[in-house]
Protein backbone atom coordinates (compact mmCIF):
# COMPACT_ATOMS: atom_id res chain seq x y z
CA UNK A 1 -2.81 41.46 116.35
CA UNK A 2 -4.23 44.89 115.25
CA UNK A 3 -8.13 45.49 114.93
CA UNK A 4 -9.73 47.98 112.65
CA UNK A 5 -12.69 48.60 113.28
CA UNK A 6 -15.39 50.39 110.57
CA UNK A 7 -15.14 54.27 110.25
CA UNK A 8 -18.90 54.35 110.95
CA UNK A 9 -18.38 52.86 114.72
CA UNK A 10 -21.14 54.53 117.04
CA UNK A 11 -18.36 54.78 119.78
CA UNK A 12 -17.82 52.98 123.01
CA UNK A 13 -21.50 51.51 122.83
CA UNK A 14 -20.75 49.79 119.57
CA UNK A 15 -17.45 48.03 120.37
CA UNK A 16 -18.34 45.12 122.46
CA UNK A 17 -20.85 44.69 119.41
CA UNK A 18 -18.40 45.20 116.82
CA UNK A 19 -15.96 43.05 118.50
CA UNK A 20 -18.33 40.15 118.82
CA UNK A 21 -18.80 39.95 115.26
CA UNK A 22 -15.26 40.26 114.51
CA UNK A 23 -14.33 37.46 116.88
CA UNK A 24 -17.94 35.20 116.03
CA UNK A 25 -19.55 35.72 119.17
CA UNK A 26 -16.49 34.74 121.37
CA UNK A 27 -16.51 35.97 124.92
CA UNK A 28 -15.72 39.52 125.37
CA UNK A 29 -14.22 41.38 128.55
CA UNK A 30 -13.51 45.20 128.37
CA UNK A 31 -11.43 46.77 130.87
CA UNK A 32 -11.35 50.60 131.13
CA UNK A 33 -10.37 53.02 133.43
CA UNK A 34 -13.60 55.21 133.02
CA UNK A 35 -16.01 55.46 135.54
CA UNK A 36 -19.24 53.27 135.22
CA UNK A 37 -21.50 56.53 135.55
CA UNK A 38 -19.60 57.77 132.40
CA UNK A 39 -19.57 54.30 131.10
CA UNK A 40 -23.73 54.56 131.21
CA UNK A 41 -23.59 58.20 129.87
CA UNK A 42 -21.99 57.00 126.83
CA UNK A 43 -24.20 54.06 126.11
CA UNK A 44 -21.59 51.46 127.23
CA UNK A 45 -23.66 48.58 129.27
CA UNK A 46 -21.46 45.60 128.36
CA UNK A 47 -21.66 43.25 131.22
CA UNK A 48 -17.82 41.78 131.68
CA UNK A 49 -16.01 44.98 132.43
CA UNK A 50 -12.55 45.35 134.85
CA UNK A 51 -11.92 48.72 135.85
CA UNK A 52 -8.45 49.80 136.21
CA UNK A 53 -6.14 50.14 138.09
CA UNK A 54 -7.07 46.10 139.16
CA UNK A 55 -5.98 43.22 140.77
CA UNK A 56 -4.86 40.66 139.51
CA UNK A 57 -7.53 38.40 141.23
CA UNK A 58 -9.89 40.42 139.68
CA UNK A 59 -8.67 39.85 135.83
CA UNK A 60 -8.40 35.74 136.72
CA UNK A 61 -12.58 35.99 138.01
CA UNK A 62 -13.65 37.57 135.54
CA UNK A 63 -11.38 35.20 133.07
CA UNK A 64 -13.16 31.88 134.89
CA UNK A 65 -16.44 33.21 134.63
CA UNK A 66 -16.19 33.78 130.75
CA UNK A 67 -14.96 30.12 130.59
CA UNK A 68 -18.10 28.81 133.25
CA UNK A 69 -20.66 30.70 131.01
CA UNK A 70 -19.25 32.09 127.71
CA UNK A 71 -23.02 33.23 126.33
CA UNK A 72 -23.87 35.33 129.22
């Protein structure tokens, strides 16, 4: 599946946003390799992140706790 998304995206800050109404609201995870203080510099405060490089642990957590509480 490609995603395009709108030539007017405000960046990193907008994509969990823009994302969200692609996918109607469906649970989002990003997973990055940037630092969160660079993450906050850009505007990026998404909740759900995994960092790389990660374990795998860490990808099924964060997988459960989008199924356990989707909205938050």
């Amino acid at each position: 599946m490609s995603i395009r998304l709108s030539t007017g995206s405000a960046g990193p800050a907008q994509l969990p946003a823009e994302l969200g109404e692609i996918f109607d609201g469906a649970p989002l995870a990003l997973m990055t390799g940037v630092p969160p203080r660079r993450r906050a510099a850009l505007g990026v405060t998404h909740q759900r992140v995994v960092e790389k490089p990660f374990e795998l642990e860490a990808l099924i957590a964060t997988v459960h706790s989008m199924i356990a509480a989707p909205g938050s």
